[in-house]
Protein backbone atom coordinates (compact mmCIF):
# COMPACT_ATOMS: atom_id res chain seq x y z
CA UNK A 1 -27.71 3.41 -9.69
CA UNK A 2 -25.82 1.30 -7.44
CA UNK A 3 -22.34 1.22 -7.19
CA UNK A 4 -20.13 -2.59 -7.90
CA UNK A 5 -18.25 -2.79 -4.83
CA UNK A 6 -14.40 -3.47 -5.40
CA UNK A 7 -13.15 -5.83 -3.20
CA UNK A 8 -9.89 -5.67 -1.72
CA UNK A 9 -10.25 -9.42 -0.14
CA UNK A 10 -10.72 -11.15 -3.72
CA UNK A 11 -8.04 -9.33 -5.02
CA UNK A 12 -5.81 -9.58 -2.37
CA UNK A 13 -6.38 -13.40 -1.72
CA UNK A 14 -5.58 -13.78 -5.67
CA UNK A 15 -2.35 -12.23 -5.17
CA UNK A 16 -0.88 -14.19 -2.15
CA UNK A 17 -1.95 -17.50 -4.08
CA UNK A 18 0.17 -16.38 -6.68
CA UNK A 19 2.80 -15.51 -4.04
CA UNK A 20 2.56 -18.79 -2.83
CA UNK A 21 3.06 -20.39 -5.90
CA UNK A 22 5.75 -18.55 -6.99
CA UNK A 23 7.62 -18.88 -3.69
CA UNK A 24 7.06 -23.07 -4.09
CA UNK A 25 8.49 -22.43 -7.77
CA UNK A 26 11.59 -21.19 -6.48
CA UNK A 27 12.17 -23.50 -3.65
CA UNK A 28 11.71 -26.28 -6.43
CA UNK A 29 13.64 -25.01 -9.25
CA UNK A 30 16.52 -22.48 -7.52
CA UNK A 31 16.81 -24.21 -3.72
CA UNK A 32 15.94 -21.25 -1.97
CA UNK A 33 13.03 -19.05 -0.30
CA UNK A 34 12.93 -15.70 -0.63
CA UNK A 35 13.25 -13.82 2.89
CA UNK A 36 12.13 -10.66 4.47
CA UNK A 37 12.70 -8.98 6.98
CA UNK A 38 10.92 -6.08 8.91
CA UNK A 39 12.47 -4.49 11.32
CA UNK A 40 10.04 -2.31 14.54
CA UNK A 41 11.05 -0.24 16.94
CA UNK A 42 9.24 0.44 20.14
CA UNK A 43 5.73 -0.16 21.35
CA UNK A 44 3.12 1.35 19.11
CA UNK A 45 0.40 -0.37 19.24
CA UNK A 46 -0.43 -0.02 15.29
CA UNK A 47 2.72 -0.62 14.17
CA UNK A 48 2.53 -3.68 16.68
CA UNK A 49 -0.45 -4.99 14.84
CA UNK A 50 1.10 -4.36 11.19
CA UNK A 51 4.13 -5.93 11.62
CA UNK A 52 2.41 -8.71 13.44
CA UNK A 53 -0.15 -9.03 10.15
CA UNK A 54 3.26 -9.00 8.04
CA UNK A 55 5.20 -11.67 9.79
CA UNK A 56 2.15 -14.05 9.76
CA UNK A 57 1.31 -13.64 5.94
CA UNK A 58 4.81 -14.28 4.81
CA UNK A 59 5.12 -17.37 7.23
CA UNK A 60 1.80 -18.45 5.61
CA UNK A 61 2.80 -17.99 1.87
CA UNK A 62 6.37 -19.90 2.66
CA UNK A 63 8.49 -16.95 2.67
CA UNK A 64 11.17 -17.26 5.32
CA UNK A 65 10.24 -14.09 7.71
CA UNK A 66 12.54 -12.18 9.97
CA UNK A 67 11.32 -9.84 12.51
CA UNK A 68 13.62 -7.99 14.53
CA UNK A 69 12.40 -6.01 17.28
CA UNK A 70 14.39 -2.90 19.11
CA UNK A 71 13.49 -1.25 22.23
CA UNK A 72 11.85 2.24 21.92
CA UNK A 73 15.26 4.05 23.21
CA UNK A 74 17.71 2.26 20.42
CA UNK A 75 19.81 5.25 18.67
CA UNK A 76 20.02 6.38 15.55
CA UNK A 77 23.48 4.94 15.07
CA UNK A 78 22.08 0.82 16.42
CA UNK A 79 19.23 1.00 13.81
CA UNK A 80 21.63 2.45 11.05
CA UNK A 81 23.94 -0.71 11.74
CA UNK A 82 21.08 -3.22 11.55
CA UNK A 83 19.49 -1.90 8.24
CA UNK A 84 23.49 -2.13 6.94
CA UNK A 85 24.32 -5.99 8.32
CA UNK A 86 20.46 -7.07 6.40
CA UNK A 87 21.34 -4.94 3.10
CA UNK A 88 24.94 -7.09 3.46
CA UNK A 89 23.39 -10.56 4.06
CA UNK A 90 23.01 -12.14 0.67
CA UNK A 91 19.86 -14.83 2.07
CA UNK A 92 18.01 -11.54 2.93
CA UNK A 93 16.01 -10.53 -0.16
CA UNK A 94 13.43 -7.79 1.35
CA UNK A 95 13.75 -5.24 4.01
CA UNK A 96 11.09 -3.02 5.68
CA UNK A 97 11.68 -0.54 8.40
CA UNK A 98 8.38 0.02 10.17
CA UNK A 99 7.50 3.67 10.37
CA UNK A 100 6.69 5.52 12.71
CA UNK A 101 10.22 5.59 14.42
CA UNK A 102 10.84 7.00 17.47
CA UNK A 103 11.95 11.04 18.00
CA UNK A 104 15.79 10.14 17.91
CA UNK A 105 15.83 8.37 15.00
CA UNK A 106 16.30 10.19 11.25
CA UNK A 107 13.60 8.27 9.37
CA UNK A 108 14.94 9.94 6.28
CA UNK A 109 18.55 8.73 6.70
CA UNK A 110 17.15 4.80 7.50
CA UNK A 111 15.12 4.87 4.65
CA UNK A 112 17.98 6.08 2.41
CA UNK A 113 20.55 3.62 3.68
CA UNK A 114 17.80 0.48 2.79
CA UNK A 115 19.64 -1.01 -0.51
CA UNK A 116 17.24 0.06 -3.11
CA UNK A 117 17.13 -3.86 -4.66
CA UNK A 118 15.94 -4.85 -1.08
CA UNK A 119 13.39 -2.31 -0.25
CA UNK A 120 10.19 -3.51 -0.51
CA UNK A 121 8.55 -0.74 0.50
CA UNK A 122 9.54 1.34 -2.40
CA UNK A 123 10.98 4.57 -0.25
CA UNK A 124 14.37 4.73 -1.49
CA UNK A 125 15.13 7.50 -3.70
CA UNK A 126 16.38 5.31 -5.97
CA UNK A 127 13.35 3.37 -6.68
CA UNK A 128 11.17 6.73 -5.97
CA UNK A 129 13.41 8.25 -8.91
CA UNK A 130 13.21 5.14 -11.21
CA UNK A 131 8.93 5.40 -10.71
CA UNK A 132 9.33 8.57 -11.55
CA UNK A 133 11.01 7.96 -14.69
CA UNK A 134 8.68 5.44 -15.78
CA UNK A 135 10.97 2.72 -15.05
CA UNK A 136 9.98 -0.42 -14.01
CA UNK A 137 11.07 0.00 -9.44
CA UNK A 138 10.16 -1.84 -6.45
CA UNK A 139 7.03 0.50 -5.78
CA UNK A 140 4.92 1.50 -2.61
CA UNK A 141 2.56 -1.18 -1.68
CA UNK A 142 -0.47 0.01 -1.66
CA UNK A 143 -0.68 2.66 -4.76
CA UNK A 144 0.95 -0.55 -6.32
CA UNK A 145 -2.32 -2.73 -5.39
CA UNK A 146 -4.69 -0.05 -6.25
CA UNK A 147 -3.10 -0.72 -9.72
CA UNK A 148 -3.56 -4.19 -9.53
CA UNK A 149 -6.94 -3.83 -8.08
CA UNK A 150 -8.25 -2.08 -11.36
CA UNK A 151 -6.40 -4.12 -13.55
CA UNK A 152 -8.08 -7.05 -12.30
CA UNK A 153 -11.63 -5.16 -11.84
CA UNK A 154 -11.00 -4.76 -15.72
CA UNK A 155 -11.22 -0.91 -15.28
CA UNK A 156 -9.88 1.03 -18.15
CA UNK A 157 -7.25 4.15 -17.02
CA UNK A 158 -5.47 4.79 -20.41
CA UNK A 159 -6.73 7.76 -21.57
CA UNK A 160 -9.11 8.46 -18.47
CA UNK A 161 -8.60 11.87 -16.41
CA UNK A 162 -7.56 10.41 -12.70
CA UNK A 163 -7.72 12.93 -10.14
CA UNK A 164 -5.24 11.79 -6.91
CA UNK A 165 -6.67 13.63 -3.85
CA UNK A 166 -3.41 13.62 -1.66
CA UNK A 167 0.28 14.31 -2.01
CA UNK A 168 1.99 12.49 0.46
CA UNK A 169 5.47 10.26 -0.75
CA UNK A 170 3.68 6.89 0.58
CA UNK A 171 0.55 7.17 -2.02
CA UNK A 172 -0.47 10.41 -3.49
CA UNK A 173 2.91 10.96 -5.31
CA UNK A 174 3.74 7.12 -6.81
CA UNK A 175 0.02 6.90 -7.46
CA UNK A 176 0.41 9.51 -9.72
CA UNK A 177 2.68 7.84 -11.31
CA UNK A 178 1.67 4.87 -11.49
CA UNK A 179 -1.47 6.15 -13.00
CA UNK A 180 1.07 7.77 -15.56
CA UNK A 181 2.27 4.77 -16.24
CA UNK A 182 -0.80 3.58 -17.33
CA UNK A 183 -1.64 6.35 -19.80
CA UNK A 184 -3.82 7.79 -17.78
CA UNK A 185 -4.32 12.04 -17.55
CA UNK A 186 -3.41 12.43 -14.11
CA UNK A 187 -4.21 15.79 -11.42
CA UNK A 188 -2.88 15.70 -8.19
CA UNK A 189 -5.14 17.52 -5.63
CA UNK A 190 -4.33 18.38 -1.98
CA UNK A 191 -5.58 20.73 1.15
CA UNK A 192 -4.74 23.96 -0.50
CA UNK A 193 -6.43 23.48 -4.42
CA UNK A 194 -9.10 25.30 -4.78
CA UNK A 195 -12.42 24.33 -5.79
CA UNK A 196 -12.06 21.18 -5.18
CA UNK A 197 -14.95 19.93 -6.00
CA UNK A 198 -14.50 21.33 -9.47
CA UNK A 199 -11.49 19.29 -9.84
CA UNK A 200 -12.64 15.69 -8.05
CA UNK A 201 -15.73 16.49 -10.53
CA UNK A 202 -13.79 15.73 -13.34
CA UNK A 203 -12.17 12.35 -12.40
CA UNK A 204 -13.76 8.99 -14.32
CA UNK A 205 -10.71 7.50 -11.76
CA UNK A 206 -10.93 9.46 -8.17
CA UNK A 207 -8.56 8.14 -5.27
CA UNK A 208 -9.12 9.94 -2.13
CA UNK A 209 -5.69 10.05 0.74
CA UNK A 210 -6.36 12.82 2.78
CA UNK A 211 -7.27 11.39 6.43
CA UNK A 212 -10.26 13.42 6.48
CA UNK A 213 -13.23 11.00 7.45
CA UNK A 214 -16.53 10.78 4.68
CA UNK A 215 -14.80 14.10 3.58
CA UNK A 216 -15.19 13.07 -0.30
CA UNK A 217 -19.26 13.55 -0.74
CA UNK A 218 -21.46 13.33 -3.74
CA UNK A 219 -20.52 16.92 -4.70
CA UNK A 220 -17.37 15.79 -5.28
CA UNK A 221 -18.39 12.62 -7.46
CA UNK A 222 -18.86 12.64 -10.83
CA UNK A 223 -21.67 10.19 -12.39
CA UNK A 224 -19.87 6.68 -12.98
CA UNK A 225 -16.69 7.21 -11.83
CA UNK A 226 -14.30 5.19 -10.11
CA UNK A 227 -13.47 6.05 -6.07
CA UNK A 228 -11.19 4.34 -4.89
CA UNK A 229 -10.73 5.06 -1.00
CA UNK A 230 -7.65 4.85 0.82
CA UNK A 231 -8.67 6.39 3.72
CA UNK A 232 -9.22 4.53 7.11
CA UNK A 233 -10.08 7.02 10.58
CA UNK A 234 -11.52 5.59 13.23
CA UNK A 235 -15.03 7.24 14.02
CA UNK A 236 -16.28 6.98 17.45
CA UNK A 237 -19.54 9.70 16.24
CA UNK A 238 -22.56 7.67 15.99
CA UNK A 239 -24.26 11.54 14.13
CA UNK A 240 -21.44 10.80 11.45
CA UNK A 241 -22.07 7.18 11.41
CA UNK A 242 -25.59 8.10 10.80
CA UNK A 243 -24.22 10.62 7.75
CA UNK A 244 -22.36 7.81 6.08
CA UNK A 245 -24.63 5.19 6.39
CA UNK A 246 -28.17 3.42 6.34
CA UNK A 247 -30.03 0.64 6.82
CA UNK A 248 -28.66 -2.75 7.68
CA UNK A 249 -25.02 -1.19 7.69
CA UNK A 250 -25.72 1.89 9.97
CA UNK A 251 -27.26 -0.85 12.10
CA UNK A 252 -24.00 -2.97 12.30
CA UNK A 253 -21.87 0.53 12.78
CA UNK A 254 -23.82 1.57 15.45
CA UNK A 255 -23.00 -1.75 17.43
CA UNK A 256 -19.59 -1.66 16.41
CA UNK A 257 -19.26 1.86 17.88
CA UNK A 258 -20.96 0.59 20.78
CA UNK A 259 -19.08 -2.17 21.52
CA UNK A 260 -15.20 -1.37 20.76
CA UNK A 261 -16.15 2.54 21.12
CA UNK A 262 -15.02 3.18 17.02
CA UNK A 263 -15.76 1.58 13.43
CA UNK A 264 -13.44 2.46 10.55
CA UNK A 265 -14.42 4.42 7.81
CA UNK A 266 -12.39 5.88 4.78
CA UNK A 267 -12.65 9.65 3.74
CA UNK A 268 -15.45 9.14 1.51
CA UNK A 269 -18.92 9.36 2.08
CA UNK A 270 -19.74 5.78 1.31
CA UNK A 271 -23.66 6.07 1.22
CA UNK A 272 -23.05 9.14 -1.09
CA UNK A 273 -20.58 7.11 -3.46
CA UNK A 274 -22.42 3.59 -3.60
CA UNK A 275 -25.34 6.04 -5.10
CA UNK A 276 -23.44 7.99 -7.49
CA UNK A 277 -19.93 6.29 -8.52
CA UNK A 278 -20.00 3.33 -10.77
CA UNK A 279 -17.38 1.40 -8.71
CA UNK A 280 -16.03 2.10 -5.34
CA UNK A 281 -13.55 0.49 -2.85
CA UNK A 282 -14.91 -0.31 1.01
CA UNK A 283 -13.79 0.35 4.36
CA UNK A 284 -13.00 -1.76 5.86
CA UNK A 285 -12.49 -4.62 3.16
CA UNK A 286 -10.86 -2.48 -0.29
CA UNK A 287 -7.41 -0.95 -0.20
CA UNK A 288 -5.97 -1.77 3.09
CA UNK A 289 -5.86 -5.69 2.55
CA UNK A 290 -3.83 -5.10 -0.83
CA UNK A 291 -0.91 -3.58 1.16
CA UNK A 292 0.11 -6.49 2.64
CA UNK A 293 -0.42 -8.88 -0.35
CA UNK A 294 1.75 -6.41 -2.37
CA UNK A 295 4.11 -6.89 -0.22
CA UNK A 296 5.00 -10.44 -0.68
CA UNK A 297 4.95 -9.79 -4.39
CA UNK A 298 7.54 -6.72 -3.52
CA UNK A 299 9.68 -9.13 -1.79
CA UNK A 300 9.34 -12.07 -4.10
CA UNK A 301 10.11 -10.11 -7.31
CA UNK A 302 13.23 -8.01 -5.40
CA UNK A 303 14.51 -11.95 -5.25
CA UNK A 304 14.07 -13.23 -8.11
CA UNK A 305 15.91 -9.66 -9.58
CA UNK A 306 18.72 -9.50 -7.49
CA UNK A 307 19.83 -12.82 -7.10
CA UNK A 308 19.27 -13.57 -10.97
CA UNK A 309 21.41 -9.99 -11.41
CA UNK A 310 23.90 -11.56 -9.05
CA UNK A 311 23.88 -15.20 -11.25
CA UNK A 312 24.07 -13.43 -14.44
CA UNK A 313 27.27 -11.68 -12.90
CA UNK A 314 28.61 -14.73 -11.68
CA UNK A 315 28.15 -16.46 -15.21
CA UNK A 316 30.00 -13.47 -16.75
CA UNK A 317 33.19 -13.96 -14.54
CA UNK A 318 33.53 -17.22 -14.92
CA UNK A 319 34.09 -17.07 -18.50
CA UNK A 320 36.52 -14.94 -18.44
């Protein structure tokens, strides 16, 4: 058996045409663009690259985009008063503080102070409370495209045992519940369960967000099942390139390696999966291209919400 590969790109490309569309909607029928703004601090070279990728997809899909750049020493106190002045700017719909933030900064307290109808990223307790409940919240991005991405692959998860490999608060613990939400029978694994194995085993829905590169191997599979990987490591080994690959694509990882000295791979054992799962998500090319896309539908439906809330409010007044 070979394993359908789930591609993030067609999903993800599906999604920011229906951004688009939406967006020109708006500007049409309401006179205004939704806006976003993401907010960096210092000069990590990942979070460089992210924010970069996030600026230039919103500009593309004719969201107004803000990106507001601090040096590395800013204080807790400057980035507190920035997050404040965008949750109090009516034109700004989305806001996204990128993480990580530097030592003097209390991630926890930033995140906490984003108004919960403007963040985007779906870290406010608030809207980590309201997933919880089963209420409909602005949710993380990327356990909130994995959902998509199964939706639209036409894979079934009500009453199908997922098994979450991970527990960490920006995809193991909303997956879970978004799988909940779904009706699917839902086991959250993590470094200390035991037997592991025994547990990814029974999964027909297995998402893997550990970290741990290839970790996930056919032992851990069981026949048909759905692995969705949301892993990405860079792997510099070419003996562990040569473990999670063959042919033509240990070939192109090989030159990869040789040429920028690394090729991604997620934490499972993709040769291993594409012989024993029935679906499974790349790496590069599944679940990383759906965070972004997600995005612009965070920021386009936290609009459309909270200005309609604010309309609605408005209307109410004036008849008074």
């Amino acid at each position: 058996m070979t394993a359908r590969i789930l591609s993030g790109k067609e999903i993800a490309d599906a999604i920011k045409r229906e951004v688009a569309d939406d967006v020109k909607r708006i500007e049409t029928e309401h006179g205004y663009r939704p806006c976003l703004a993401v907010v960096r601090v210092g000069e990590d070279a990942a979070s460089a690259v992210y924010v970069g990728n996030k600026v230039k997809t919103s500009e593309e899909l004719g969201l107004i985009s803000e990106h507001h750049h601090l040096p590395a020493e800013t204080s807790h106190a400057e980035l507190l008063r920035l997050v404040e002045d965008l949750n109090n700017r009516a034109e700004v719909d989305g806001i996204l503080v990128q993480l990580p933030l530097p030592r003097q900064i209390n991630e926890k307290e930033i995140l906490e102070t984003i108004d919960a109808e403007k963040d985007v990223d779906g870290f406010n307790p608030l809207n980590v409370g309201r997933l919880a409940q089963g209420q409909n919240a602005l949710a993380p991005c990327t356990p909130a495209g994995i959902i998509e991405m199964l939706k639209r692959f036409e894979i079934k998860m009500r009453g199908r045992h997922a098994v979450v490999v991970g527990r960490s608060n920006i995809v193991g613990r909303p997956m879970a519940q978004l799988l909940l939400k779904e009706d699917a029978t839902v086991t959250i694994a993590h470094r200390y369960s035991e037997k592991l194995a025994e547990i990814t085993r029974q999964a027909d829905i297995l998402v893997v967000a550990i970290g741990r590169a290839g970790f996930i191997r056919a032992e851990h599979l069981k026949a048909g099942a759905t692995v969705v990987d949301v892993g990405i490591n860079n792997v510099a080994d070419a003996e562990l390139a040569r473990e999670l690959f063959s042919g033509s694509e240990l070939e192109k990882r090989l030159n990869t390696i040789e040429k920028r000295g690394f090729t991604l791979v997620g934490d499972v054992n993709p040769r291993e999966a594409s012989e024993k799962a029935a679906d499974y998500t790349p790496v590069p090319g599944g679940v990383g291209l759906l965070t972004v896309a997600m995005l612009m539908r965070n920021t386009v439906d936290a609009a459309v919400k909270r200005r309609l809330r604010k309309s609605l409010v408005n209307d109410a007044r004036a008849t008074v």
